[in-house]
Protein backbone atom coordinates (compact mmCIF):
# COMPACT_ATOMS: atom_id res chain seq x y z
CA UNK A 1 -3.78 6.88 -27.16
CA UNK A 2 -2.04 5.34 -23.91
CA UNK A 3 -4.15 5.82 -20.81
CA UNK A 4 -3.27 8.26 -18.52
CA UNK A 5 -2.76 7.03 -14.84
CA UNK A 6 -3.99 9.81 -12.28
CA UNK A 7 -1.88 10.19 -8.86
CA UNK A 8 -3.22 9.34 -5.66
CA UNK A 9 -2.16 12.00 -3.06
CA UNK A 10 -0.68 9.23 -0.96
CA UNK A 11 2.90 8.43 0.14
CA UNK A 12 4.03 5.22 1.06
CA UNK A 13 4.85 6.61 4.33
CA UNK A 14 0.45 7.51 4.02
CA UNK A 15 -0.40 4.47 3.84
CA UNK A 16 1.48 2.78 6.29
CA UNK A 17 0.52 5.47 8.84
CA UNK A 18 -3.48 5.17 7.79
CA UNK A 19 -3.60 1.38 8.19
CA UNK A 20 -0.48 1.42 11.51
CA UNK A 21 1.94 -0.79 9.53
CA UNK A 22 5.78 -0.50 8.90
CA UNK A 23 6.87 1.46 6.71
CA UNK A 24 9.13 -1.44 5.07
CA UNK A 25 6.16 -3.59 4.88
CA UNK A 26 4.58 -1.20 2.54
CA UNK A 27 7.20 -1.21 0.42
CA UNK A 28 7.22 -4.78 0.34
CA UNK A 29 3.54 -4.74 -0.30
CA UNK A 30 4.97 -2.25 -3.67
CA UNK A 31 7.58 -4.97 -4.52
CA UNK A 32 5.24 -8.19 -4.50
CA UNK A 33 3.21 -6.23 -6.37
CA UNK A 34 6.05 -4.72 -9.03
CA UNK A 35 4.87 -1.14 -7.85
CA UNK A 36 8.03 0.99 -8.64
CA UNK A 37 9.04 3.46 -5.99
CA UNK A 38 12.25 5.49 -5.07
CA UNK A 39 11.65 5.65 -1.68
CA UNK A 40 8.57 6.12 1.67
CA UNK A 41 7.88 9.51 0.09
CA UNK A 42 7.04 8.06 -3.23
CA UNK A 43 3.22 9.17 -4.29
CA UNK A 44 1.98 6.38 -5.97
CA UNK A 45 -0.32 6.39 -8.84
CA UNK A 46 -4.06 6.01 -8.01
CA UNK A 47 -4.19 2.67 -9.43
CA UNK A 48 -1.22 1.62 -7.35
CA UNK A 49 -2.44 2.97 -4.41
CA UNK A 50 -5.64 1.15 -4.44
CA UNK A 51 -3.95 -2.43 -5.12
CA UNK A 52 -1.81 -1.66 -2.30
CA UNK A 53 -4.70 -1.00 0.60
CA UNK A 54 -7.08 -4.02 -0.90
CA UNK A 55 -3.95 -6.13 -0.26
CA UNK A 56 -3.73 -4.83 3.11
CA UNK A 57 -7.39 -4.96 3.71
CA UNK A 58 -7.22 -9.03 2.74
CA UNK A 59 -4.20 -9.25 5.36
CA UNK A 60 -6.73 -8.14 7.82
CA UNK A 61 -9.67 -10.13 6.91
CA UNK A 62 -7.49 -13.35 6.55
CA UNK A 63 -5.78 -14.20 10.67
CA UNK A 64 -3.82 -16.85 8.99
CA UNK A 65 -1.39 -13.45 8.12
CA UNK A 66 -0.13 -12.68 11.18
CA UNK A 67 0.73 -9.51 12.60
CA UNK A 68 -0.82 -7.63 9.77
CA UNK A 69 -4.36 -9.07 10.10
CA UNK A 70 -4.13 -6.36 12.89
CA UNK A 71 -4.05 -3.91 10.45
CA UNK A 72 -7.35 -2.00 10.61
CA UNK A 73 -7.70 1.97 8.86
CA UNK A 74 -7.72 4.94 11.04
C-alpha cells in the first residue's frame, strides 16, 4: 500500500510571509526542489512543506546566500 502524504496547512504565499521572503522565491525554492504547485495559494504537502523551510533555514545560517540569509521566522 502507497503511503499516504498528509497536507501541511501552509500556502506558498505562508511561507514566504512566515520567513519575509518573495513570494517568487518560494516558488523557486518548490522548483529546485521539483515541488509541483499551480500557483502562491498552493497548500503543499507536509513533506513538501518541511523541505521547503529547512532550505530556507540553511539560506539563513549560510551569509555566503545573500539576501536570503536575512531570512529569519516570525
Amino acid at each position: 500500500m502507497p503511503a499516504i502524504m498528509g497536507f501541511a496547512d501552509l500556502s506558498i504565499a505562508d511561507i514566504a510571509a512566515e520567513y519575509r521572503l518573495a513570494v517568487s522565491d518560494v516558488m523557486q525554492i518548490c522548483t529546485r526542489l521539483d515541488i509541483t504547485y499551480r500557483d502562491e495559494g498552493t497548500n503543499l504537502a507536509l513533506e513538501d512543506a518541511k523541505a521547503v523551510m529547512l532550505e530556507i533555514l540553511g539560506r539563513a545560517q549560510d551569509p555566503a546566500e545573500g539576501d536570503c540569509a536575512r531570512a529569519r521566522p516570525c
